[in-house]
Protein backbone atom coordinates (compact mmCIF):
# COMPACT_ATOMS: atom_id res chain seq x y z
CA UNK A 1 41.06 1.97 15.18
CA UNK A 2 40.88 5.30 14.39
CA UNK A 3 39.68 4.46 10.43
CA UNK A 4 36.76 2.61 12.14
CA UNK A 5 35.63 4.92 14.72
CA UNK A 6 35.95 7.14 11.65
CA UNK A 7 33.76 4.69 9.48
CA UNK A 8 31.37 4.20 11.98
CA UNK A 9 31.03 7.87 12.06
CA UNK A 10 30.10 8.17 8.82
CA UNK A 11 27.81 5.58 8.54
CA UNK A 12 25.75 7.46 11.67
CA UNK A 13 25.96 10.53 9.49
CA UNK A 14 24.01 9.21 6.40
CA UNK A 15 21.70 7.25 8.87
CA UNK A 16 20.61 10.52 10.56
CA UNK A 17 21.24 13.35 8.38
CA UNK A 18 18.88 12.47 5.61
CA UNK A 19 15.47 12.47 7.68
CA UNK A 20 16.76 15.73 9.29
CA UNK A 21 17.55 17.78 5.96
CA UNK A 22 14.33 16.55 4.71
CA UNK A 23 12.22 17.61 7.54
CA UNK A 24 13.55 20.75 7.59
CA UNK A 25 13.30 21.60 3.90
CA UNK A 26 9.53 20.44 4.54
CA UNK A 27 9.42 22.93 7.73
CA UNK A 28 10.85 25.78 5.96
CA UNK A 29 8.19 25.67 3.03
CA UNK A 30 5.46 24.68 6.09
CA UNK A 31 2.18 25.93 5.33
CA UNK A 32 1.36 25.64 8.95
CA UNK A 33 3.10 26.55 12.23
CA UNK A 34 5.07 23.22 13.68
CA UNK A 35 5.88 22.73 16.87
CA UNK A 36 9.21 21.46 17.78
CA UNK A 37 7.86 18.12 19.36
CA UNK A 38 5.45 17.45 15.74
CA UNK A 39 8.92 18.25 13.40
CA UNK A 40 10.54 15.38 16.22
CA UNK A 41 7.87 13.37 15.18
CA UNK A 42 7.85 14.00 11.64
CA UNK A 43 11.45 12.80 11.55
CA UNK A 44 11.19 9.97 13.64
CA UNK A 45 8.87 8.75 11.04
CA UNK A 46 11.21 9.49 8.42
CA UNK A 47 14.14 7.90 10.19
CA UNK A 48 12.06 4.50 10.57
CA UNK A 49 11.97 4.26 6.79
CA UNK A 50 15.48 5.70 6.13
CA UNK A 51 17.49 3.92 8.45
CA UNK A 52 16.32 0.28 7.91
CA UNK A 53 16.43 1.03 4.05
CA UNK A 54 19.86 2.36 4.03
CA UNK A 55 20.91 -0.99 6.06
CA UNK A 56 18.77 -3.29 3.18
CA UNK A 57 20.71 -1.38 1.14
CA UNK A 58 24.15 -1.68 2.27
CA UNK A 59 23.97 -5.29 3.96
CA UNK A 60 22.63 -7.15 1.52
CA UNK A 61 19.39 -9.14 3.15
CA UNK A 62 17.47 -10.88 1.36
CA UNK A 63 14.43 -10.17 2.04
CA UNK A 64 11.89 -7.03 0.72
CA UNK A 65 12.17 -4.09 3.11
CA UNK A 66 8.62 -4.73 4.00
CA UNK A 67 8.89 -2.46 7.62
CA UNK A 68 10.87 0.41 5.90
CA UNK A 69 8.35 0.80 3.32
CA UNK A 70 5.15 0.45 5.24
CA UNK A 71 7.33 3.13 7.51
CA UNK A 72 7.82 5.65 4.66
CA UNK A 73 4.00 5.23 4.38
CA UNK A 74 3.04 6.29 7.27
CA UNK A 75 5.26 9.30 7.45
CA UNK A 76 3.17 9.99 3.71
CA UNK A 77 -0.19 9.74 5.43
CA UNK A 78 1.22 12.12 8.67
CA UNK A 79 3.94 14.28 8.14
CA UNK A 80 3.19 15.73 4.53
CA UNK A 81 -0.16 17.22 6.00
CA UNK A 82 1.33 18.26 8.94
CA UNK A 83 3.21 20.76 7.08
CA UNK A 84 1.25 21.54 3.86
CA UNK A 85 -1.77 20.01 4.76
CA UNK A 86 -5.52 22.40 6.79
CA UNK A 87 -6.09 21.88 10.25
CA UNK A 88 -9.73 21.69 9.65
CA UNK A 89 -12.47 19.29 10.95
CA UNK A 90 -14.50 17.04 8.32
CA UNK A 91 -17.53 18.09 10.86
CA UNK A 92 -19.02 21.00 11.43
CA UNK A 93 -16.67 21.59 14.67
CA UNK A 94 -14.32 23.79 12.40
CA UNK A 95 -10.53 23.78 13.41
CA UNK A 96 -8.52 21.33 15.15
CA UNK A 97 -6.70 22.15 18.32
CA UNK A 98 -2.72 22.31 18.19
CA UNK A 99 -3.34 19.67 21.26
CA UNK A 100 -4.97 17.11 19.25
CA UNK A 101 -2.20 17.56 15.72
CA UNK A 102 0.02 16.82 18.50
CA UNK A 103 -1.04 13.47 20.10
CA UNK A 104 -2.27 12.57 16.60
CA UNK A 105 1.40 12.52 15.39
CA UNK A 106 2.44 10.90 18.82
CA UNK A 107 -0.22 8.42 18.14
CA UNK A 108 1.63 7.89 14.53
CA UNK A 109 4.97 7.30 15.61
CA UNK A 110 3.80 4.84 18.69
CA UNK A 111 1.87 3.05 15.86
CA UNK A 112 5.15 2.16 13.82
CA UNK A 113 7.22 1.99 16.86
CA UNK A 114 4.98 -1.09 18.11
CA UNK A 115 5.40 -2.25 14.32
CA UNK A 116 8.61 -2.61 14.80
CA UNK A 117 8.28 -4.26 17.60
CA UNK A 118 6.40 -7.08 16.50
CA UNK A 119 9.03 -7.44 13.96
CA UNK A 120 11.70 -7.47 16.20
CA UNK A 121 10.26 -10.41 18.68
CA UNK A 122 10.87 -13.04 15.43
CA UNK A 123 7.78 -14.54 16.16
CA UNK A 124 6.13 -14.49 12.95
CA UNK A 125 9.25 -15.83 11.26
CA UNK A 126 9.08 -18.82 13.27
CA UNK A 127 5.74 -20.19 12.05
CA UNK A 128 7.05 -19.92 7.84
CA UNK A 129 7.04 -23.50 6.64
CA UNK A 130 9.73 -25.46 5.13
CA UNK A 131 8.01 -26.71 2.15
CA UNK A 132 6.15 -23.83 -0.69
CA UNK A 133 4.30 -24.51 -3.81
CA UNK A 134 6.19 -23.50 -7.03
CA UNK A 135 6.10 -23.21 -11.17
CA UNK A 136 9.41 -24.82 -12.13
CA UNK A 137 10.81 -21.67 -14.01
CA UNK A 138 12.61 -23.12 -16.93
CA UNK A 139 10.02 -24.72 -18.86
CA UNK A 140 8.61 -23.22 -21.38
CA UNK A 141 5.47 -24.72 -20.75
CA UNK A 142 4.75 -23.64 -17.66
CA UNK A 143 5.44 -20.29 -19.04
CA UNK A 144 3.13 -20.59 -21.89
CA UNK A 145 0.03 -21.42 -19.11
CA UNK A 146 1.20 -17.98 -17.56
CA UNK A 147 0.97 -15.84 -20.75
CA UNK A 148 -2.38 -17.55 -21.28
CA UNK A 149 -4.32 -17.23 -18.56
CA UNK A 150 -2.55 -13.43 -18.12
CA UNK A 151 -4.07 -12.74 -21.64
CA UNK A 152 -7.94 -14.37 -20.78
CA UNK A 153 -7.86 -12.32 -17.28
CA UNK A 154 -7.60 -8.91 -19.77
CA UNK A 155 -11.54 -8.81 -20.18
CA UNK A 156 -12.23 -9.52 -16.26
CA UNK A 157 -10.52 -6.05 -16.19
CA UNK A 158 -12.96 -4.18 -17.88
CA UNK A 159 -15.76 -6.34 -17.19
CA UNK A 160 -15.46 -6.22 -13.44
CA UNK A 161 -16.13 -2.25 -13.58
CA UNK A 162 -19.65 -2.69 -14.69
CA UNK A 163 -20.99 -6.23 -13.52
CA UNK A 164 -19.21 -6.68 -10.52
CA UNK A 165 -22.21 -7.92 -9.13
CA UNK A 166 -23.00 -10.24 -11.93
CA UNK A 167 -22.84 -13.92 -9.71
CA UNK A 168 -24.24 -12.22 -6.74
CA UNK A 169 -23.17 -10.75 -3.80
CA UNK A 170 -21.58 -14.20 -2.58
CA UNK A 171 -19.56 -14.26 -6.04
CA UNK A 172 -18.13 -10.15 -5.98
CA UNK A 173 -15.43 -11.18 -3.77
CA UNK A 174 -14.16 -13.98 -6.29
CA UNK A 175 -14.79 -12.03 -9.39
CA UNK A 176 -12.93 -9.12 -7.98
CA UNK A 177 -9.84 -11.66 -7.06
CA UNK A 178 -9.75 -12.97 -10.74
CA UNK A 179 -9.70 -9.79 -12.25
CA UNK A 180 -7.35 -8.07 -9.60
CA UNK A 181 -4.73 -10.08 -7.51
CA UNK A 182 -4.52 -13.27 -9.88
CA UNK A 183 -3.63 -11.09 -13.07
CA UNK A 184 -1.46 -8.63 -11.09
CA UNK A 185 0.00 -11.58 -9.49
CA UNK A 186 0.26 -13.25 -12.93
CA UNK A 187 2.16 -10.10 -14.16
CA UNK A 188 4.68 -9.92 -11.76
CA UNK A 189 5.89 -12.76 -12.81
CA UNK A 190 6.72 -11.90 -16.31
CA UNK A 191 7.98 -8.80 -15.12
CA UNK A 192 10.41 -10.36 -12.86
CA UNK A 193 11.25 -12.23 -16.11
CA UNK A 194 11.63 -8.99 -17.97
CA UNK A 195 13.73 -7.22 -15.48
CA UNK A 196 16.11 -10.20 -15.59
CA UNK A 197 16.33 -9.83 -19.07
CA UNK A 198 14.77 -13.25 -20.05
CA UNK A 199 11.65 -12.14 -21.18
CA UNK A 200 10.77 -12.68 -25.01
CA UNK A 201 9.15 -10.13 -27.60
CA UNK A 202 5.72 -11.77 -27.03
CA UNK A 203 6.58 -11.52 -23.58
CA UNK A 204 7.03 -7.81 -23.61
CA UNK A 205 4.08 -7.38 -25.78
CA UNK A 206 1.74 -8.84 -23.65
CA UNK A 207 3.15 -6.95 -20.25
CA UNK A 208 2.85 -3.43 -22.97
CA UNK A 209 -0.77 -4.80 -23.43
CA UNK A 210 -1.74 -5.28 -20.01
CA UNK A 211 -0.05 -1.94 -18.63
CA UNK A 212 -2.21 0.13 -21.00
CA UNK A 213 -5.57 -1.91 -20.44
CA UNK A 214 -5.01 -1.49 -16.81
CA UNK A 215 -4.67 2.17 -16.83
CA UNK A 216 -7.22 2.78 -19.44
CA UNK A 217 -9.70 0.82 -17.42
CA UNK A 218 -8.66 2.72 -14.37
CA UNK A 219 -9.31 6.10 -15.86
CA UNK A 220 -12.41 5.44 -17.72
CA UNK A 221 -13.67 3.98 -14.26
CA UNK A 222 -12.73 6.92 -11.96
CA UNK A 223 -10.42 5.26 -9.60
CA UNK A 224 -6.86 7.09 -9.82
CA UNK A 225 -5.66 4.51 -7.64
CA UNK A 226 -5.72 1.24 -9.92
CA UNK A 227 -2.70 3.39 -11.80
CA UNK A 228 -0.68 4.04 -8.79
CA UNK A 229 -1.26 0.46 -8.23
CA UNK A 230 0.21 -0.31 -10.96
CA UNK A 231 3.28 1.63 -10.48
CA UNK A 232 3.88 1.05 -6.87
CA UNK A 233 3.66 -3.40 -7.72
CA UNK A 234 6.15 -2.48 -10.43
CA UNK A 235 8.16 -0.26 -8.72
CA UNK A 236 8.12 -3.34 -5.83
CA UNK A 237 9.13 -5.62 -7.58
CA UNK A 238 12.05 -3.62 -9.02
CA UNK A 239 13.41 -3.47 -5.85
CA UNK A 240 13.27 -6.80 -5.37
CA UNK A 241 15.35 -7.43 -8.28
CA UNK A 242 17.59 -4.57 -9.21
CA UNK A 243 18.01 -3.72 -5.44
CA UNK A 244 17.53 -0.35 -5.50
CA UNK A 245 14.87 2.59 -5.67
CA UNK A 246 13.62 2.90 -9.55
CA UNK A 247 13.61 7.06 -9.31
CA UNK A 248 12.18 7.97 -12.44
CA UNK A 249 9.01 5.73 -11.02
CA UNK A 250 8.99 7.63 -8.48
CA UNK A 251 8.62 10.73 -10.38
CA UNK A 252 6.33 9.30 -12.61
CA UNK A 253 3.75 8.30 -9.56
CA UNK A 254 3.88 11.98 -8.09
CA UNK A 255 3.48 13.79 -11.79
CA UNK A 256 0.71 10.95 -12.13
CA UNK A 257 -1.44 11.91 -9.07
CA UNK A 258 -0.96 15.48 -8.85
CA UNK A 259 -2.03 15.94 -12.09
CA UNK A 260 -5.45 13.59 -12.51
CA UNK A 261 -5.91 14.71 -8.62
CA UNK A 262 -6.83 17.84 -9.99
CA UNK A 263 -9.84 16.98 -12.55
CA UNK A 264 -10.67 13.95 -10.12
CA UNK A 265 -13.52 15.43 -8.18
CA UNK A 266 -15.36 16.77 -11.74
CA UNK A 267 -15.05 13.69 -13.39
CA UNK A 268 -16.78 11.67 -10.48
CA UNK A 269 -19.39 14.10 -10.03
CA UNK A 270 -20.32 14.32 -13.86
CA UNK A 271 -19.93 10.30 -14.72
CA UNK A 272 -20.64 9.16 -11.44
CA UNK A 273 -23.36 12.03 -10.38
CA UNK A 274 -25.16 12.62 -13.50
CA UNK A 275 -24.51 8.76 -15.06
CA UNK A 276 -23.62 10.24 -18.04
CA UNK A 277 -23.33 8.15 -20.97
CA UNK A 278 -19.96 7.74 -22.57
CA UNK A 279 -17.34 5.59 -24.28
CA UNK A 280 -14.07 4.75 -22.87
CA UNK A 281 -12.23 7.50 -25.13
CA UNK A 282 -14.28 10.02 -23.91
CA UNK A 283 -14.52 9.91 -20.15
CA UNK A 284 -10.32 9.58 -20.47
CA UNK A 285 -10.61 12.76 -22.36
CA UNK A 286 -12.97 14.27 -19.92
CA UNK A 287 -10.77 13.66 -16.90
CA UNK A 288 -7.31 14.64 -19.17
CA UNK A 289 -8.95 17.55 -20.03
CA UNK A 290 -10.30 19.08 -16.79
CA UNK A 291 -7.26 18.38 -14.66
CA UNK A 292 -5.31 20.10 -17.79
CA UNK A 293 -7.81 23.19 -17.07
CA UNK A 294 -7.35 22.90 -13.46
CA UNK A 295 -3.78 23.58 -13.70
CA UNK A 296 -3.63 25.77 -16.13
CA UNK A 297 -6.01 28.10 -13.73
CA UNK A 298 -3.77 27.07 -10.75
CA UNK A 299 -0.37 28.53 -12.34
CA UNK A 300 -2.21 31.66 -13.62
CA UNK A 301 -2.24 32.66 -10.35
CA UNK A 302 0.19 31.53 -8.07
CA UNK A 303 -0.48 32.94 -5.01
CA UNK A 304 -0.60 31.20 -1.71
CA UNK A 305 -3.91 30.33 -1.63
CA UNK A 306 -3.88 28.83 -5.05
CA UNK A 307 -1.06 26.49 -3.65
CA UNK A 308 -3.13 26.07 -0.57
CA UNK A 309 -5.95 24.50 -2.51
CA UNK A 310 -3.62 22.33 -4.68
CA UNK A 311 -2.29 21.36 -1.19
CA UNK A 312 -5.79 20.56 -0.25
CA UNK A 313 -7.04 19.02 -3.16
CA UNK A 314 -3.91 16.51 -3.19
CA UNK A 315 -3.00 15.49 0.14
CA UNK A 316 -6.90 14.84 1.15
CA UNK A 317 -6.54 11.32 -0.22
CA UNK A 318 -3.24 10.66 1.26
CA UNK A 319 -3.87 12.12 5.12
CA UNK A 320 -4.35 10.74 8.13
CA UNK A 321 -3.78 13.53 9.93
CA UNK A 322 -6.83 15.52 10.58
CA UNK A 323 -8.98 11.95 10.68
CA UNK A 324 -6.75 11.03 13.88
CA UNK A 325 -6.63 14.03 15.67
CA UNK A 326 -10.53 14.50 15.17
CA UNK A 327 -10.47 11.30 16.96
CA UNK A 328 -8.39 12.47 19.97
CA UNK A 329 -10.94 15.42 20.36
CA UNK A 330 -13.90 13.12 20.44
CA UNK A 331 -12.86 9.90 22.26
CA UNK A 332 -13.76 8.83 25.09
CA UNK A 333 -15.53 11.76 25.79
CA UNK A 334 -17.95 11.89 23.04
CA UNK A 335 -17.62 8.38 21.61
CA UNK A 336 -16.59 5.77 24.21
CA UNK A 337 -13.70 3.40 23.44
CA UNK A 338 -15.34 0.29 21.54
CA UNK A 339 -12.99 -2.54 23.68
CA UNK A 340 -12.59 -4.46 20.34
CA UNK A 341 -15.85 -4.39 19.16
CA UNK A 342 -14.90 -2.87 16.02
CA UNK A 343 -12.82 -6.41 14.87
CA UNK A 344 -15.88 -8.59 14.61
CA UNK A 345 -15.46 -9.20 11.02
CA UNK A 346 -12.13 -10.89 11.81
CA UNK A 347 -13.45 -13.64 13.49
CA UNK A 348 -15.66 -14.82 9.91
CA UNK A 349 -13.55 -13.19 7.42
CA UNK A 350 -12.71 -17.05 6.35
CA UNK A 351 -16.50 -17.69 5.64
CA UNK A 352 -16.97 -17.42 2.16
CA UNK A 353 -20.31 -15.06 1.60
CA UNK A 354 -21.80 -17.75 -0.70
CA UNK A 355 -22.13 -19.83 2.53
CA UNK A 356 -23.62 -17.13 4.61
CA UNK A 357 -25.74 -14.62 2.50
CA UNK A 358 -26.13 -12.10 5.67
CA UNK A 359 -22.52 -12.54 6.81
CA UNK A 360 -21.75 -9.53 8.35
CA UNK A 361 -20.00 -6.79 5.99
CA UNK A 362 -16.41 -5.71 6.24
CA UNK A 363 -17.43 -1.86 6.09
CA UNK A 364 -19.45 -2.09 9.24
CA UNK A 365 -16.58 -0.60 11.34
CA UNK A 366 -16.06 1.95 8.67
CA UNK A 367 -19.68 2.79 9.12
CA UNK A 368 -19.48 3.00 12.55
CA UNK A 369 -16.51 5.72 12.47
CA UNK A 370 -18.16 7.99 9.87
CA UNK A 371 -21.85 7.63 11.97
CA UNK A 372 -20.21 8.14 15.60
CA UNK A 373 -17.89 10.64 14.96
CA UNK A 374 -20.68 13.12 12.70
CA UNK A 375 -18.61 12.45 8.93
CA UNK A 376 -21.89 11.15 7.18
CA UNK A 377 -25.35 10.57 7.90
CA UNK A 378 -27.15 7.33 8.64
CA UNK A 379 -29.09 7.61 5.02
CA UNK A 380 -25.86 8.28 3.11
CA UNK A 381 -23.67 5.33 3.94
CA UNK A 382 -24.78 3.32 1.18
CA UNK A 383 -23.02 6.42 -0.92
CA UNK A 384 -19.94 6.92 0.92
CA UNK A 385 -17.00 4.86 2.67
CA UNK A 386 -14.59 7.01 4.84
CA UNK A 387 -11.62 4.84 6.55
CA UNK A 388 -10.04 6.32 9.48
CA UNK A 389 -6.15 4.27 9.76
CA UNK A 390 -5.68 0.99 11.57
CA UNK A 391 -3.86 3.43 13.87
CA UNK A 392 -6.67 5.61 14.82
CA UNK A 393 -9.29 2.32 14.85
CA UNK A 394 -6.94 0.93 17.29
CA UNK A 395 -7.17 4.06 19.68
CA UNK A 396 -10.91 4.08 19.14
CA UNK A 397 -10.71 0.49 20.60
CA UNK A 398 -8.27 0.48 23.45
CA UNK A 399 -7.33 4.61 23.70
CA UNK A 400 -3.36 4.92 23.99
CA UNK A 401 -3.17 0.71 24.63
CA UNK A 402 -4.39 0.50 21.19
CA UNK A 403 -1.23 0.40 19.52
CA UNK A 404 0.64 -2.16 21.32
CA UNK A 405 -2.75 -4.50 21.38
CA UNK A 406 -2.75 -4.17 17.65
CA UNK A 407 -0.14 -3.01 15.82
CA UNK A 408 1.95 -5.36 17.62
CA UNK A 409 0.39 -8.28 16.86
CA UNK A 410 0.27 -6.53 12.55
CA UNK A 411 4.30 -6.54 13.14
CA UNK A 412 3.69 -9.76 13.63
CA UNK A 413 1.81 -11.03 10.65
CA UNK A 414 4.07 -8.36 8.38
CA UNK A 415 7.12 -10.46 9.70
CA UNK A 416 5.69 -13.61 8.49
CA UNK A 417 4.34 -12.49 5.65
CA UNK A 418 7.74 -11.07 5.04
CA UNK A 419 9.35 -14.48 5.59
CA UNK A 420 6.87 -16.71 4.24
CA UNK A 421 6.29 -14.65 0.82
CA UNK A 422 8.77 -12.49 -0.19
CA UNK A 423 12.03 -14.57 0.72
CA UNK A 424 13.78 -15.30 -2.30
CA UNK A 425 13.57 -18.94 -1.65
CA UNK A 426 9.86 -18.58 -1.59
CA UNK A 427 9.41 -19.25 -5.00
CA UNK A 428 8.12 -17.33 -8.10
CA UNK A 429 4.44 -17.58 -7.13
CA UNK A 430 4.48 -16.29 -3.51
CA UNK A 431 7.11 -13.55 -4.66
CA UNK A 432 4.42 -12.44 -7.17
CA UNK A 433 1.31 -13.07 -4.93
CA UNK A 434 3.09 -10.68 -1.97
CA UNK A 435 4.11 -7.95 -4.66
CA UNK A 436 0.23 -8.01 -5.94
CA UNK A 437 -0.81 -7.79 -2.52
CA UNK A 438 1.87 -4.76 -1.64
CA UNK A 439 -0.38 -2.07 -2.81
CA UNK A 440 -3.25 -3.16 -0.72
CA UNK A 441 -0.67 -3.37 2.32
CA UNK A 442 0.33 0.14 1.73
CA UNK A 443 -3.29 1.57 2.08
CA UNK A 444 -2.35 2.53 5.79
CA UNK A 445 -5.96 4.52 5.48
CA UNK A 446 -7.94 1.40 5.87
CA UNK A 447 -9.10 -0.32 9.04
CA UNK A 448 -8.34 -3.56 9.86
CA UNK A 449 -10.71 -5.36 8.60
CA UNK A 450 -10.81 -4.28 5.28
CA UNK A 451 -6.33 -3.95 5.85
CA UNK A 452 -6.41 -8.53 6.27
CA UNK A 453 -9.95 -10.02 5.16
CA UNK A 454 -9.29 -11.57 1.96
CA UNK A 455 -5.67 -12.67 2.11
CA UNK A 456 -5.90 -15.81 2.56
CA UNK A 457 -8.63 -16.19 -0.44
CA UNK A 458 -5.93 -14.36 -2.39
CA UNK A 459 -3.27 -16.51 -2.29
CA UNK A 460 -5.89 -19.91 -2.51
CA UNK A 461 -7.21 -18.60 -5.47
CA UNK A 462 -3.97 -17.43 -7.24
CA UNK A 463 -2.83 -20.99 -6.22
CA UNK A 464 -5.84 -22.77 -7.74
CA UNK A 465 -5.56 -20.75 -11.12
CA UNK A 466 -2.02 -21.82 -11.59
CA UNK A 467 -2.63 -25.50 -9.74
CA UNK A 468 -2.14 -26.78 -13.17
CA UNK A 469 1.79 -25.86 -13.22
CA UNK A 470 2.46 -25.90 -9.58
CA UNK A 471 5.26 -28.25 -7.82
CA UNK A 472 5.72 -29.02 -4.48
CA UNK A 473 9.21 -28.25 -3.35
CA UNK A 474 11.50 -27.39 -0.09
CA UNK A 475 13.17 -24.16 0.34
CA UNK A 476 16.70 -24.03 -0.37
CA UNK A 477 19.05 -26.01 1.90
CA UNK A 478 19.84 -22.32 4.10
CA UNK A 479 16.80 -21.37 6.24
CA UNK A 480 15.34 -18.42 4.75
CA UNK A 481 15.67 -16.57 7.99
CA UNK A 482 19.39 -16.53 7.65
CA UNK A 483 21.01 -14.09 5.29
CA UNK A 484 23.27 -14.75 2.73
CA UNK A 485 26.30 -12.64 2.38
CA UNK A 486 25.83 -9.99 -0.68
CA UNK A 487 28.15 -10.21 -3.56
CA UNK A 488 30.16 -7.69 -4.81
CA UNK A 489 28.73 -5.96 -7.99
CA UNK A 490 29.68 -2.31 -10.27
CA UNK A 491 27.58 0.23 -8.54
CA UNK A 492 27.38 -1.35 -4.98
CA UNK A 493 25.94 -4.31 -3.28
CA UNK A 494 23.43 -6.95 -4.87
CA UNK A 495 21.90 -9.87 -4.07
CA UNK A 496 23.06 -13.15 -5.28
CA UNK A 497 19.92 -14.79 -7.85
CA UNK A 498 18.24 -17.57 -6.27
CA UNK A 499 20.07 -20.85 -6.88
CA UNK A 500 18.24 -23.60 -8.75
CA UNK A 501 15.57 -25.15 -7.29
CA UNK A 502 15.29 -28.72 -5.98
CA UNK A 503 11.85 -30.24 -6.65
CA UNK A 504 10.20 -32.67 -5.43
């Protein structure tokens, strides 16, 4: 008895300890002063990832730890700039009150508590169907169509940057899927194959090849996200596999952004600004070379202002913070609460924009936020698109109901999505259509419309390119919304691969 009150104990220790170190290590370096109810916060958001990731961990589920992670994100996007990050307005109104930094972090933490909560009512597990659509996974066939059709999708990559618009405004949307999701999606799956050490040398080859032409065309384009794309879907589906955190990626994705971060804002403003003409070679070694500048001025004088500004310059992309509490100061009592108005694209997202030229656009409630609350001007939207959180859209809709109106409901569709995709008796092709989509799901900065519309043509269009190799099967004789017990392995606890499939 004694033994297990003792075990127990432990177990409560790693559970809680973790977030608290962490927090404090971050409030002992703190840039800003923190009040004792924001650190709470800041480790409550912590603890949501921690916890639920330690229990993945040690019990063995089967599924992805979908909640922790989208968790962990949200502590990113609050609790790093609550501590490092300026308490300044984007407007003219200059700083933000301690009041509003305050609720703002509330706000956070009520937004993944009712996240949780639509988790926790099963509903969305309840609706996954019985029957998925499948490659069968040992013939070699089927893997050949893969490599193929992986290998044609290369030039979409590059071409996409420049002609996006080359079928039309009804056609971007489909373009953008065939040269984003369906390769990523296509990738995954002989990365899976890698990781489980089945993959060939042309196999490996061709994942080399697409890894480099992936980042190259992200840097020569501007975006610094397609890379951490990149990492974070391979990082995903790592865990999937191996069980575990990869921690070099990890380091890899911070050394990534905090360096490029840093020549980011020159690069955009010369190649985007100017147009300046240029080959792929040299706007990579335009960008390498400034943010190599940058930091070489940064550590010549490292004083705190100079780590101030690299604070700045870093966590801008990855902070909700300021955005929300800006939002507090200003609502209802500037802007009044929009009662739902702002979720009008959900109700034709399904339309496809070939059948409606003048459909309404899926940035018109990111236009709204920057117009209403004074972060751009009317004649400068066509220039600029500033997201505010699905958090903070969900306050501008219903105040301090928002949450539980909407983020419930997103638990929801997470725990279905959870269920339905990334089961392990979902199949190779859903597995690799919800780790393409993971990246996208992690953008906790976008609003809701622009967080859901498109799904669905996702996964039909990943579905019809590979239609040619696809089965029709049942999911293994266990519902996939009981878990298996883990087995045993050196190191710890993994998960059991999927048995053989049955098809049909």
């Amino acid at each position: 008895m004694k033994r297990m009150v003792k075990d127990r104990g432990g177990d409560m220790l790693m559970l809680a300890l973790p977030p608290l170190v962490a927090t404090s290590l971050m409030w002992l370096s703190r840039l800003n002063e923190v009040t004792l109810l924001e650190f709470l916060c800041a480790a409550g958001l912590l603890a949501a990832a921690w916890v639920p990731y330690r229990r993945w961990r040690a019990g063995g589920e089967r599924n992805l730890p979908l909640f922790a992670i989208l968790s962990f994100m949200y502590w990113v996007f609050y609790a790093l700039a609550l501590f490092w990050g300026n308490r300044r307005s984007q407007t003219a109104r200059g700083e933000l009150s301690d009041d509003a930094i305050e609720q703002a972090m509330l706000l956070a933490v009520l937004g993944v508590v009712c996240l949780w909560i639509g988790k926790w009512t099963s509903l969305g597990r309840r609706l996954v169907s019985r029957k998925v659509l499948d490659i069968h996974p040992n013939r070699e066939n089927t893997w050949s169509y893969i490599r193929t059709a992986l290998l044609l999708s290369l030039p979409l990559t590059f071409m996409v940057q420049s002609q996006a618009y080359l079928f039309g405004s009804g056609g971007r949307q489909l373009l953008m899927i065939l040269a984003s999701t369906v390769p990523m999606a296509l990738f995954v799956m002989l990365f899976r194959k890698w990781l489980r050490r089945q993959a060939n040398h042309g196999d490996v080859l061709l994942i080399i090849v697409f890894l480099a032409g992936r980042f190259l065309a992200g840097i020569a384009s501007g975006w610094l996200g397609t890379g951490v794309a990149i990492m974070i879907t391979c990082g995903v589906a790592y865990i999937y596999e191996r069980h575990r955190i990869p921690a070099l990626a990890v380091v890899v994705v911070l050394v990534y952004v905090l360096f490029f971060q840093a020549g980011k804002e020159a690069f955009r403003r010369t190649f985007w600004g100017e147009r300046v003409d240029s080959t792929l070679s040299q706007r990579i070694s335009f960008w390498s070379g400034e943010s190599l500048r940058s930091w070489e001025i940064m550590l010549e004088t490292p004083n705190e202002d100079s780590w101030r500004r690299l604070a700045d310059q870093n966590l801008s992309r990855v902070s909700l913070l300021q955005q929300t509490a800006h939002v507090i100061d200003l609502t209802p009592g500037v802007v009044p609460y929009q009662h739902g108005r702002l979720y009008s694209y959900m109700l034709v997202t399904l339309i496809p924009r070939a059948l409606w030229p003048d459909k309404p656009s899926v940035s018109d409630a990111n236009q709204f936020y920057q117009v209403a609350y004074g972060l751009t001007a009317p004649e400068r939207l066509d220039r600029v698109s500033i997201a505010v959180g699905t958090v903070a859209e969900s306050f501008i809709n219903f105040g301090w109901w928002g949450p539980f109106l909407i983020m419930i409901p997103l638990g929801i569709f997470f725990d279905y999505f959870e269920h339905a995709f990334l089961a392990h008796d979902s199949g190779w092709v859903l597995n690799a259509v919800a780790i393409a989509l993971i990246p996208n799901f992690l953008a906790v900065e976008s609003q809701l419309a622009q967080y859901l519309a498109g799904i669905l043509q996702c996964v039909a269009v990943v579905l019809l390119v590979l239609w040619p190799v696809l089965r029709l099967r049942l999911r293994e004789g266990k519902s996939a919304l009981q878990p298996e017990t883990a087995q045993p392995v050196a190191g710890g606890l993994r998960m059991p691969w999927p048995a053989p499939r049955r098809f049909l």
